[in-house]
Each structure stands twice: as C-alpha cells, then as structure tokens.
N, C-alpha and C. Protein backbone atom coordinates (compact mmCIF):
# COMPACT_ATOMS: atom_id res chain seq x y z
N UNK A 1 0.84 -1.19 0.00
CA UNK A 1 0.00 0.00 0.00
C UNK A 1 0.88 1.24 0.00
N UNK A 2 0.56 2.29 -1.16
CA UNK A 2 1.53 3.64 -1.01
C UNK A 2 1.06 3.99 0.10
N UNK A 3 1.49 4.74 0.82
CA UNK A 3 1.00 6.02 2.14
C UNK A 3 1.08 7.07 1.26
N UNK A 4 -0.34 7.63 1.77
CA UNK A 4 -0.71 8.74 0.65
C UNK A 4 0.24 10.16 1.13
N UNK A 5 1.13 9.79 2.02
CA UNK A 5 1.98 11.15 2.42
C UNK A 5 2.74 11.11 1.79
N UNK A 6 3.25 10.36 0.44
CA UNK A 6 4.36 10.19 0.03
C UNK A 6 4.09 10.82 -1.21
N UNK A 7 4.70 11.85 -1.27
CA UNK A 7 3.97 13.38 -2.27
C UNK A 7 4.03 13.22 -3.88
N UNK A 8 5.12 12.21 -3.99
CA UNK A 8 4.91 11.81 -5.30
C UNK A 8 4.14 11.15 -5.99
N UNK A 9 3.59 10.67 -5.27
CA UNK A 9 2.15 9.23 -5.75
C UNK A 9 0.88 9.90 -5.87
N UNK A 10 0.20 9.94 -7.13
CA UNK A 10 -0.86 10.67 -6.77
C UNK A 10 -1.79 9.57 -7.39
N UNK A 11 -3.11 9.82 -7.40
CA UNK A 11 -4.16 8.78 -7.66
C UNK A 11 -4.90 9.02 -8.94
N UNK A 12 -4.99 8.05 -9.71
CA UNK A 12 -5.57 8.14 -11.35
C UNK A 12 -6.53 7.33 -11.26
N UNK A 13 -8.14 7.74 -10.99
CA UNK A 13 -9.56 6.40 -11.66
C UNK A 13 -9.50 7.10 -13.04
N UNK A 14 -9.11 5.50 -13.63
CA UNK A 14 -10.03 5.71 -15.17
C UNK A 14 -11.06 4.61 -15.57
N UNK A 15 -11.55 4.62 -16.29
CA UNK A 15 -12.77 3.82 -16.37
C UNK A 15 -12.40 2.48 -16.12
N UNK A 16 -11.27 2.36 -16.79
CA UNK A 16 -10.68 0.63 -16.47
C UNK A 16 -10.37 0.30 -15.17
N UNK A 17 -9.26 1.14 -14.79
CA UNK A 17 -9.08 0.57 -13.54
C UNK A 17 -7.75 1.63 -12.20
N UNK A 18 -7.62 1.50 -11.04
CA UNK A 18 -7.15 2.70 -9.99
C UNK A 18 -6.15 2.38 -10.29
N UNK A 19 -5.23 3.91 -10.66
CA UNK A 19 -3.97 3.42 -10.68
C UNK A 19 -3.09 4.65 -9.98
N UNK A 20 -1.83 4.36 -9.04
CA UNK A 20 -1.02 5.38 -8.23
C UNK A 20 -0.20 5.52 -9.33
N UNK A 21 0.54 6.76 -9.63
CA UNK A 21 1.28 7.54 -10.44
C UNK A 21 2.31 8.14 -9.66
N UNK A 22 3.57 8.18 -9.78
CA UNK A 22 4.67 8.87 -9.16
C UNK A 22 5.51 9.91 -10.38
N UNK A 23 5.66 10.69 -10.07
CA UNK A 23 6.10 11.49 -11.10
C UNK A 23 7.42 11.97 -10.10
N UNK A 24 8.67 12.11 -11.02
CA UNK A 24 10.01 12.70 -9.89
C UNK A 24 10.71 13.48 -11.25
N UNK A 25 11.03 14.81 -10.87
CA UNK A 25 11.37 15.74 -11.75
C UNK A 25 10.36 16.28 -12.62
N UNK A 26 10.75 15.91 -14.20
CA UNK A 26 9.79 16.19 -15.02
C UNK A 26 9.39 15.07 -15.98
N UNK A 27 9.46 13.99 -15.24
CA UNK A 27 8.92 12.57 -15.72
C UNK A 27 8.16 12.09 -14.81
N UNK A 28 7.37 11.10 -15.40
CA UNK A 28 6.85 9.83 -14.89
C UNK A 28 7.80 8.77 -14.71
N UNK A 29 7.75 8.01 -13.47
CA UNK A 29 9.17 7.50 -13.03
C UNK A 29 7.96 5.61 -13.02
N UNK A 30 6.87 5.93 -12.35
CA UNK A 30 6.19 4.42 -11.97
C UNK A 30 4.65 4.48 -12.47
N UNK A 31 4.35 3.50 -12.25
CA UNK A 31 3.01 3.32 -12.44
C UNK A 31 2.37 1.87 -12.00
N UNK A 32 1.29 2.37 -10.55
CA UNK A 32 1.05 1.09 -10.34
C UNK A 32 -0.23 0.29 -10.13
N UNK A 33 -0.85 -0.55 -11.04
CA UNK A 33 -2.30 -1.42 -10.41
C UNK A 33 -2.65 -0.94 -8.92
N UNK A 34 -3.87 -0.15 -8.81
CA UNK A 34 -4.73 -0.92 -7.66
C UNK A 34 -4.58 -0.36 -6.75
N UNK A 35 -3.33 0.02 -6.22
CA UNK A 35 -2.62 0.57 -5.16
C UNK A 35 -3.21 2.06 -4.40
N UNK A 36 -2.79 2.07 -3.44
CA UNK A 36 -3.73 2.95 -2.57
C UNK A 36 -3.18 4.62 -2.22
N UNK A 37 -2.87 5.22 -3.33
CA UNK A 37 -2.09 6.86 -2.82
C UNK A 37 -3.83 7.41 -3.44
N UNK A 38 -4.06 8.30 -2.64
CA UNK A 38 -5.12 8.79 -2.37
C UNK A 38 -5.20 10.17 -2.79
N UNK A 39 -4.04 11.26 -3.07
CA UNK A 39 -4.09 12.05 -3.21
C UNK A 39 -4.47 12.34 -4.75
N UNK A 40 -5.03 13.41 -5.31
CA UNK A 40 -5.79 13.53 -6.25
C UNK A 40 -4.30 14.59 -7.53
N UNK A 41 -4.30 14.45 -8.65
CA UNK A 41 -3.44 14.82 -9.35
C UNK A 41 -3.82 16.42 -9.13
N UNK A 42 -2.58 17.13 -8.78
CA UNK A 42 -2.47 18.87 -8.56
C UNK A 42 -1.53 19.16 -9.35
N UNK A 43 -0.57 18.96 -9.53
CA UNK A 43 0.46 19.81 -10.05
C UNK A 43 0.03 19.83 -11.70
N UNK A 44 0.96 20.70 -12.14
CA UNK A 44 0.46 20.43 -14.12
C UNK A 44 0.82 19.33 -14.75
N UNK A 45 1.85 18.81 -14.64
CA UNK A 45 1.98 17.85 -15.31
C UNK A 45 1.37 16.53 -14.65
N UNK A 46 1.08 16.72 -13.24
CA UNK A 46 -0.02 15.42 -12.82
C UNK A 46 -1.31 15.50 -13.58
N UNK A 47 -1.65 16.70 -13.80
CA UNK A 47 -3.17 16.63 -14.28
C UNK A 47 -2.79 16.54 -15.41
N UNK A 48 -2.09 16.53 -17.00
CA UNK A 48 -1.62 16.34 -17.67
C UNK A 48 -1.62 14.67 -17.92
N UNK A 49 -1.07 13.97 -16.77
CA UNK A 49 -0.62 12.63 -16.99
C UNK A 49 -1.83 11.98 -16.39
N UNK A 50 -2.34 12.15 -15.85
CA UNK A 50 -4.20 11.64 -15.72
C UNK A 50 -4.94 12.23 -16.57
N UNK A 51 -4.51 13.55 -17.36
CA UNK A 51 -5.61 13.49 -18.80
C UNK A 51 -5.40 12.40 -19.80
N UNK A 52 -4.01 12.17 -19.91
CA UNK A 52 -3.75 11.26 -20.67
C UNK A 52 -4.91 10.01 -20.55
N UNK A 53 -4.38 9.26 -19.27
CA UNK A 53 -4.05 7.73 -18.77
C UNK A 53 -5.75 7.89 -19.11
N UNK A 54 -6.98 8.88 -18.35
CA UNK A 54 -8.34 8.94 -18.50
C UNK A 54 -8.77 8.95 -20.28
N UNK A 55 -8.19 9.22 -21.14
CA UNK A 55 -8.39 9.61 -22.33
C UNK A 55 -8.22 8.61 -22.75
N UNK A 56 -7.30 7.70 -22.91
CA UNK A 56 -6.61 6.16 -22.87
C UNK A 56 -7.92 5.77 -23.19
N UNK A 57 -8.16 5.35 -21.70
CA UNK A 57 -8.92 4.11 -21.00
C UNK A 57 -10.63 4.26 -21.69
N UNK A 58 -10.95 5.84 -21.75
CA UNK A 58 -11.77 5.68 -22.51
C UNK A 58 -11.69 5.41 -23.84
N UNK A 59 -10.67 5.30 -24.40
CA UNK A 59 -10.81 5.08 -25.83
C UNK A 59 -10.44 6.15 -26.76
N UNK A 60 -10.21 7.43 -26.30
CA UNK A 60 -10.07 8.15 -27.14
C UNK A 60 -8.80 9.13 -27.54
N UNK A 61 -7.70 8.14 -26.93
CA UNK A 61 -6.38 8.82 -27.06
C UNK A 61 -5.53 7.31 -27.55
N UNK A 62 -4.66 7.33 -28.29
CA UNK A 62 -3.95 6.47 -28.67
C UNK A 62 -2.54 6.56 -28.38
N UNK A 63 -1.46 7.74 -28.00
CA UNK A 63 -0.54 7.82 -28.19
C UNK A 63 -0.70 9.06 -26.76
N UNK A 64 0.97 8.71 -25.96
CA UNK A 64 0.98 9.46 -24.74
C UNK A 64 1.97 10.49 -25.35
N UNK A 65 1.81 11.43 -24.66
CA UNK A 65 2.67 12.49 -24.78
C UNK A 65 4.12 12.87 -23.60
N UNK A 66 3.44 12.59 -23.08
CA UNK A 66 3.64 12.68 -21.43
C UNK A 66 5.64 12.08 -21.45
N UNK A 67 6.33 12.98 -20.26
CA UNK A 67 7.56 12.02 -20.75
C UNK A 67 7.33 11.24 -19.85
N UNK A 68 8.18 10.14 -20.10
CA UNK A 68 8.35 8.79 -18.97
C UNK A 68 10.32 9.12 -18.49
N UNK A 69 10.51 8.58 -17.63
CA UNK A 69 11.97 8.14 -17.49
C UNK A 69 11.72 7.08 -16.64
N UNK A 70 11.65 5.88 -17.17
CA UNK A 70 12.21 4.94 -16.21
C UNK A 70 13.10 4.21 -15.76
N UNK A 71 13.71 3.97 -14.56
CA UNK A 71 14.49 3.31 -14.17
C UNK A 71 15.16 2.03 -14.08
N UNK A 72 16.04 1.73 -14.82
CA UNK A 72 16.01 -0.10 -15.18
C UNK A 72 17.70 -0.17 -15.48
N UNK A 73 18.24 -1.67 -15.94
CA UNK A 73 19.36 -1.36 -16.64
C UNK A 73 18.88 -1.47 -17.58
N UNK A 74 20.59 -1.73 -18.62
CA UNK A 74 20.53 -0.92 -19.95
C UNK A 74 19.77 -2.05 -21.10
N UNK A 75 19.84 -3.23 -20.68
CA UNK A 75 19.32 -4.40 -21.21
C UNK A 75 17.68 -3.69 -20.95
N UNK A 76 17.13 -3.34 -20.22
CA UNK A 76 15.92 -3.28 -19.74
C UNK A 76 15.18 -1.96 -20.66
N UNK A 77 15.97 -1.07 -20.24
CA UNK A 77 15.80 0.03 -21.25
C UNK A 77 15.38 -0.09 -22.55
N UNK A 78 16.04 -0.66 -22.98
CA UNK A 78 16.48 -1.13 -24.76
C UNK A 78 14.65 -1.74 -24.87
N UNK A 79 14.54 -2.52 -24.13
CA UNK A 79 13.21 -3.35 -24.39
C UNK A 79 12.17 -2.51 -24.18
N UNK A 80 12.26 -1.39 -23.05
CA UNK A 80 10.93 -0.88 -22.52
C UNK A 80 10.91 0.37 -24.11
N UNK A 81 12.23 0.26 -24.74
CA UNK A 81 12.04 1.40 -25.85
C UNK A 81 11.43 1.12 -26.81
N UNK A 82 12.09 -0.65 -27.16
CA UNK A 82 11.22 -1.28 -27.83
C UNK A 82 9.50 -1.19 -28.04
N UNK A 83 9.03 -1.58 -26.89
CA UNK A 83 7.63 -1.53 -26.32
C UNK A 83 7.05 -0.34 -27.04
N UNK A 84 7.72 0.68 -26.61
CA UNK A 84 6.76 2.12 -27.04
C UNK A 84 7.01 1.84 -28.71
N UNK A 85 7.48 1.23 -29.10
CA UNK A 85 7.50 1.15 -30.65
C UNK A 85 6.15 0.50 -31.24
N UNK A 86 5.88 -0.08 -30.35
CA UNK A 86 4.80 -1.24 -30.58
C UNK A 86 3.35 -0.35 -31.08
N UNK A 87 3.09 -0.60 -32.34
CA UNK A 87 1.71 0.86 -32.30
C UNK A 87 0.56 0.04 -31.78
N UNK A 88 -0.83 0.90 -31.58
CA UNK A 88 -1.59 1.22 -30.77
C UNK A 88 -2.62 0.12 -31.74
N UNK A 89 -2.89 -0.59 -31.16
CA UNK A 89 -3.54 -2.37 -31.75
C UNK A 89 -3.34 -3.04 -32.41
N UNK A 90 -1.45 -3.05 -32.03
CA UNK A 90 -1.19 -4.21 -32.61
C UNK A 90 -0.01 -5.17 -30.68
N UNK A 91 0.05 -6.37 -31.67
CA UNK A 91 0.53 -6.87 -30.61
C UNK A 91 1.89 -7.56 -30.94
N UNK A 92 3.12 -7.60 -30.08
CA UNK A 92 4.31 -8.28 -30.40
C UNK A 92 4.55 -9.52 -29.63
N UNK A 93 5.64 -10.92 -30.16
CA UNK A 93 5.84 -11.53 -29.24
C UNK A 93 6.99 -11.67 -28.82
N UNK A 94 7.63 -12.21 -27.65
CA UNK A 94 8.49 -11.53 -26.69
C UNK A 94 9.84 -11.82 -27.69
N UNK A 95 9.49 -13.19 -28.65
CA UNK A 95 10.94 -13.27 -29.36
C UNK A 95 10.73 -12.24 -30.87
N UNK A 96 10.05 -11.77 -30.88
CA UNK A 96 9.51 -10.85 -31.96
C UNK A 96 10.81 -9.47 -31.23
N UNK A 97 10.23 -9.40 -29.94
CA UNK A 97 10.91 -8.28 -29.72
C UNK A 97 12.31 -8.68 -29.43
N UNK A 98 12.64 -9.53 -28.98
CA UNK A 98 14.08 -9.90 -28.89
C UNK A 98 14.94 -9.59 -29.93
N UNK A 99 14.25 -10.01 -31.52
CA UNK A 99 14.67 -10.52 -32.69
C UNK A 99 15.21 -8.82 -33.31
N UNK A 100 14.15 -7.91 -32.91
CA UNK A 100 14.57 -6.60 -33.12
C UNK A 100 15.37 -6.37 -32.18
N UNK A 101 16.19 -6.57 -31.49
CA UNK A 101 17.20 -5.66 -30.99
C UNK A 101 18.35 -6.46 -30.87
N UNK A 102 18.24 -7.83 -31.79
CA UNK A 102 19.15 -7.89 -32.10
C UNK A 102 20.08 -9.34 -31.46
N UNK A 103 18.61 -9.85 -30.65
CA UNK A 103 19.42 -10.92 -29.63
C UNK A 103 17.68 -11.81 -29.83
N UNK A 104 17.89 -12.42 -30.93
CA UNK A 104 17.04 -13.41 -30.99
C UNK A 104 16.88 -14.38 -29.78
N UNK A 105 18.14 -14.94 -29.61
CA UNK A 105 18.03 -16.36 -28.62
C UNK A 105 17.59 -15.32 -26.92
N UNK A 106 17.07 -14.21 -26.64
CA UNK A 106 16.84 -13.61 -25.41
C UNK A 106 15.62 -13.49 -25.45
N UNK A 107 14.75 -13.94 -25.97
CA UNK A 107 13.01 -13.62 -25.21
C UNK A 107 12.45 -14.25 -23.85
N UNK A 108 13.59 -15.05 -23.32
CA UNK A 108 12.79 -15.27 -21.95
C UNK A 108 13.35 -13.89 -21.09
N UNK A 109 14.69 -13.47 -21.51
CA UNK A 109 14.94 -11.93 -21.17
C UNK A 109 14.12 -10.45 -21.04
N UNK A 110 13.86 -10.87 -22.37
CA UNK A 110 12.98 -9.98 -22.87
C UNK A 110 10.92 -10.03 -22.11
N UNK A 111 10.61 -11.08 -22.00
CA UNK A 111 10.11 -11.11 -20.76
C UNK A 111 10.15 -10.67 -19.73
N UNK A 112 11.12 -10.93 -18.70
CA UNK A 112 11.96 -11.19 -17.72
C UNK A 112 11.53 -9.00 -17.23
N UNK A 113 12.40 -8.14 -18.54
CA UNK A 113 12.21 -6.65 -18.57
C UNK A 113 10.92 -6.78 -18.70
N UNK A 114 10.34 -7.11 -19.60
CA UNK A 114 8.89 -6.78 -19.62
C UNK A 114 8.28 -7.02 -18.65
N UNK A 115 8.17 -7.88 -17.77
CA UNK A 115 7.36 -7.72 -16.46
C UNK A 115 8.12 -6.88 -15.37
N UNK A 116 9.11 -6.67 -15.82
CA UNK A 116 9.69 -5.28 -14.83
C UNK A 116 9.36 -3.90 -15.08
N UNK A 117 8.44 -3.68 -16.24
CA UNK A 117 8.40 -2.40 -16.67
C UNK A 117 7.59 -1.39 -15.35
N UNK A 118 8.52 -0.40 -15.20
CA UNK A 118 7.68 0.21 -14.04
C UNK A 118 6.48 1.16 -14.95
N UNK A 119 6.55 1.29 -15.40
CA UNK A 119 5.08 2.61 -16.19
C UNK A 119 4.52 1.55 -17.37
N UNK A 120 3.65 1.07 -16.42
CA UNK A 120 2.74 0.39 -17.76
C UNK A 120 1.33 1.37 -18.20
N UNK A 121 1.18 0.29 -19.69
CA UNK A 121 0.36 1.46 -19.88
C UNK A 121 0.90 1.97 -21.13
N UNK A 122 1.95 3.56 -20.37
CA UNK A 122 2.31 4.37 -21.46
C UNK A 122 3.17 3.92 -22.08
N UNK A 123 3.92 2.72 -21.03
CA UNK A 123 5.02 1.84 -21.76
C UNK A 123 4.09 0.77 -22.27
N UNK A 124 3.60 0.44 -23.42
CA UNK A 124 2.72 -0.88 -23.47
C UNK A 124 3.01 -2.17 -23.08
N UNK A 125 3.74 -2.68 -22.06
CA UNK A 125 3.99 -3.86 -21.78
C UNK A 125 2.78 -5.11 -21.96
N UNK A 126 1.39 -4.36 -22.19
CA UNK A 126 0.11 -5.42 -22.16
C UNK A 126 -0.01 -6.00 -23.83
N UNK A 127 0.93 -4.99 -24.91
CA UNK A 127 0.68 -5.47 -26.43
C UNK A 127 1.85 -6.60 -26.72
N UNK A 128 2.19 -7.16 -25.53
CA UNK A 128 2.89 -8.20 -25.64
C UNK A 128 2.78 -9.37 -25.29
N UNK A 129 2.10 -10.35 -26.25
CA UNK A 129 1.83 -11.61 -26.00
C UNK A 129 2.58 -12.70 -26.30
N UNK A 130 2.13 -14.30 -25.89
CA UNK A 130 2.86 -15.72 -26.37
C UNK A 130 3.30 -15.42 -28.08
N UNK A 131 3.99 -16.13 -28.39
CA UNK A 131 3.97 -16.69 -29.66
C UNK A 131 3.22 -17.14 -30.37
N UNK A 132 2.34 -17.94 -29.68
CA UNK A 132 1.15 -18.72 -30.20
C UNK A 132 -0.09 -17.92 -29.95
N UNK A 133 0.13 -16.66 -29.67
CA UNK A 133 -1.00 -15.80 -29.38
C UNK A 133 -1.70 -15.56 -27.87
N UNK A 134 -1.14 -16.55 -27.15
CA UNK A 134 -2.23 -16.56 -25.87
C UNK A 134 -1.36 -15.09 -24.96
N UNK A 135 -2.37 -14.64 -24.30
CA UNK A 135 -1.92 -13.76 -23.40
C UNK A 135 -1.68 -14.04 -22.25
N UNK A 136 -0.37 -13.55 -21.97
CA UNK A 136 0.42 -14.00 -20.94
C UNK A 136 0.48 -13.31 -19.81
N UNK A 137 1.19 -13.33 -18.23
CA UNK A 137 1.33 -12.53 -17.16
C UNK A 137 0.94 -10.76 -17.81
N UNK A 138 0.64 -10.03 -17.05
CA UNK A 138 0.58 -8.94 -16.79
C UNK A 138 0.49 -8.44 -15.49
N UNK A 139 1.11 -7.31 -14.65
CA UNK A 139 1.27 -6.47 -13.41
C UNK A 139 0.10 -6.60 -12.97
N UNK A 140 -1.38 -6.06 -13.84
CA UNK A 140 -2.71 -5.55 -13.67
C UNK A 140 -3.52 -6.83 -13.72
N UNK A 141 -3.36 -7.98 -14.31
CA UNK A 141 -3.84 -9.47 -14.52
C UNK A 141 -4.10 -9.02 -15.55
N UNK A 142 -4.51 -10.72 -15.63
CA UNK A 142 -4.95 -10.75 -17.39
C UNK A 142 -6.04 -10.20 -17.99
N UNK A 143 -7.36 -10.46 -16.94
CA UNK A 143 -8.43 -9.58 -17.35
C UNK A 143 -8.19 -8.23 -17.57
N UNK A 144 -7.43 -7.24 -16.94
CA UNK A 144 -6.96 -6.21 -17.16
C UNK A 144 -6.21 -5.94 -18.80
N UNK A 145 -5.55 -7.24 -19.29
CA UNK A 145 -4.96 -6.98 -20.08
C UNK A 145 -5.28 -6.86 -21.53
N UNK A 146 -6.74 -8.20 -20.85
CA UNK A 146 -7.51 -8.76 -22.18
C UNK A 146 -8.32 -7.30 -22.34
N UNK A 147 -9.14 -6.27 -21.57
CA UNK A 147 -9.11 -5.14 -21.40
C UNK A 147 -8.56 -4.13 -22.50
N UNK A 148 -7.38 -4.04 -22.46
CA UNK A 148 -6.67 -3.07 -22.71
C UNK A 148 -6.52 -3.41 -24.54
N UNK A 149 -6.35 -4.55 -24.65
CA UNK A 149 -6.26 -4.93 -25.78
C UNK A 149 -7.85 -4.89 -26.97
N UNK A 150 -8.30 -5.57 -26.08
CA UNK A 150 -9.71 -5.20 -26.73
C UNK A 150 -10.27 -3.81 -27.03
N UNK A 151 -9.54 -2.73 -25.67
CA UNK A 151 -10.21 -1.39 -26.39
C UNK A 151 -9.38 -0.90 -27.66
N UNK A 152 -8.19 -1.47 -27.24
CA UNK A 152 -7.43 -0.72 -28.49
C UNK A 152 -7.52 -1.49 -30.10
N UNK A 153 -8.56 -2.33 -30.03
CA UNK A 153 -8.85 -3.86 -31.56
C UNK A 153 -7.92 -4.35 -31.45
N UNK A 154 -7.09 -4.81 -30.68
CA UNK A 154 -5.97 -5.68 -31.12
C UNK A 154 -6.63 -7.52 -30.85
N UNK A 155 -7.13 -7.28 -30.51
CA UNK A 155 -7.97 -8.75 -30.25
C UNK A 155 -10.23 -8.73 -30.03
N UNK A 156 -10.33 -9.68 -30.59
CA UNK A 156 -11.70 -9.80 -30.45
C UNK A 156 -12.09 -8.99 -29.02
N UNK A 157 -13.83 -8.66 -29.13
CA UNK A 157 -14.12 -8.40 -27.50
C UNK A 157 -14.75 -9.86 -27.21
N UNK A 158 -14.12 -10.23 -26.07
CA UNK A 158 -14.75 -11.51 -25.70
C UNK A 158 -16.55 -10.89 -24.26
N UNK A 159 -17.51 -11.94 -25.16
CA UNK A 159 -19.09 -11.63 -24.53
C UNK A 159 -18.80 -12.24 -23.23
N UNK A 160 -17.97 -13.44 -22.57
CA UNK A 160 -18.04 -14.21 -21.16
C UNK A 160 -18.54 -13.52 -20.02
C-alpha cells in the first residue's frame, strides 16, 4: 500500500481501472495497479498525466505524450524502448521483440524486462503476447490486459 503522504504518488480512476502515479522531476518514473495513494493529481503535469491515462482508457487517445523516465538497466531500457515502438492495436511476441534488438536467442529476457516495466500502460507492456497468441502474465492481470487490448482492436471483445 503507497502512504498517501508520500507526495509523489498521486491517484488516477479511469474507467478501467485505480492506478497510483509517481512522477520525480519532469517525468513519470512508476506506475502502479490498484494501489492505494489517495491524493488527487495537482500539479500540471499530474493533471496532464491523468488526462492522458483517462483519455486512454476511454478510448479516445492512442498515443501518450507525457515524458516517462524509467528506471532499469541498460538491457531493460532497450526493451521498454522497444515496447513504445509497438503501435496502438497491434501486438508483439516476446521473441519478436528480442529478434529486433538484435538478440534473438533472449526472449525469456525480454520477458523477464517486460514484467519489470515500471510505467505500464504508457510503456505498453500489455501489447505483448505468447507466440502462439495466448496472453500472458501482466502487473494488472490478465483480465486487465484482455481489457486493454480489446479497447485498443488488437484482439476480439470476448461476450463471457
């Protein structure tokens, strides 16, 4: 649970689902499922980065503006850069992305970063599925993911 005294975390509802936001400098540094910082976005670029994430979720923004910096090594980096390459309903698979940067035999690696990505979301870590198509782990679960994918057409809407 964040403690909502912790001034960087502020709180994003969007239609999908609660998410705490930390912003340090003039980036977005995290982004997390569920989690409990309570305080409501004030500064400009908080309300900025919850216009986004709200615009998203409804459907009517495709592409963030917003900067990110996240924190990772350099192996990690490379992949989360990858990710933002990924356009907006389509989906990659983890040796797909491996294969672009150059280290085919690394997609359990490439995984490995991908579930480390701290800013999901603007980083798309969710347009990354199996090989064989099935959708795999995500931070937010899968329903969350099957979610995210469906608003953006990258997969059927399932009626269940």
């Amino acid at each position: 649970m964040i403690d909502s005294r912790e001034q960087p975390w502020f709180h994003v509802q969007t239609p999908l689902v609660s998410l705490a936001v930390r912003i340090e400098g003039d980036a977005v540094r995290e982004i997390r499922f569920h989690e409990g910082a309570e305080r409501p976005a004030r500064l400009p670029l908080e309300v900025h980065v919850a216009e986004e994430l709200v615009e998203y979720a409804q459907g009517c923004r495709r592409t963030f503006t917003v900067p990110v910096q996240p924190n990772g090594t350099e192996f990690e980096l490379r992949v989360w850069s990858e990710l933002q390459k990924i356009p907006f309903g389509a989906t990659r698979s983890y040796g797909s992305i491996a294969k672009s940067l150059g280290a085919s035999k690394a997609a359990r690696a490439v995984g490995l970063a991908n579930g480390r990505n701290p800013i999901p979301i603007i980083i798309p870590c969710h347009r990354v599925i199996g090989a064989d198509g099935t959708l795999t782990g995500f931070g937010g679960g899968l329903d969350l993911k099957r979610r995210l994918l469906e608003l953006e057409g990258a997969i059927a809407p399932s009626f269940l």
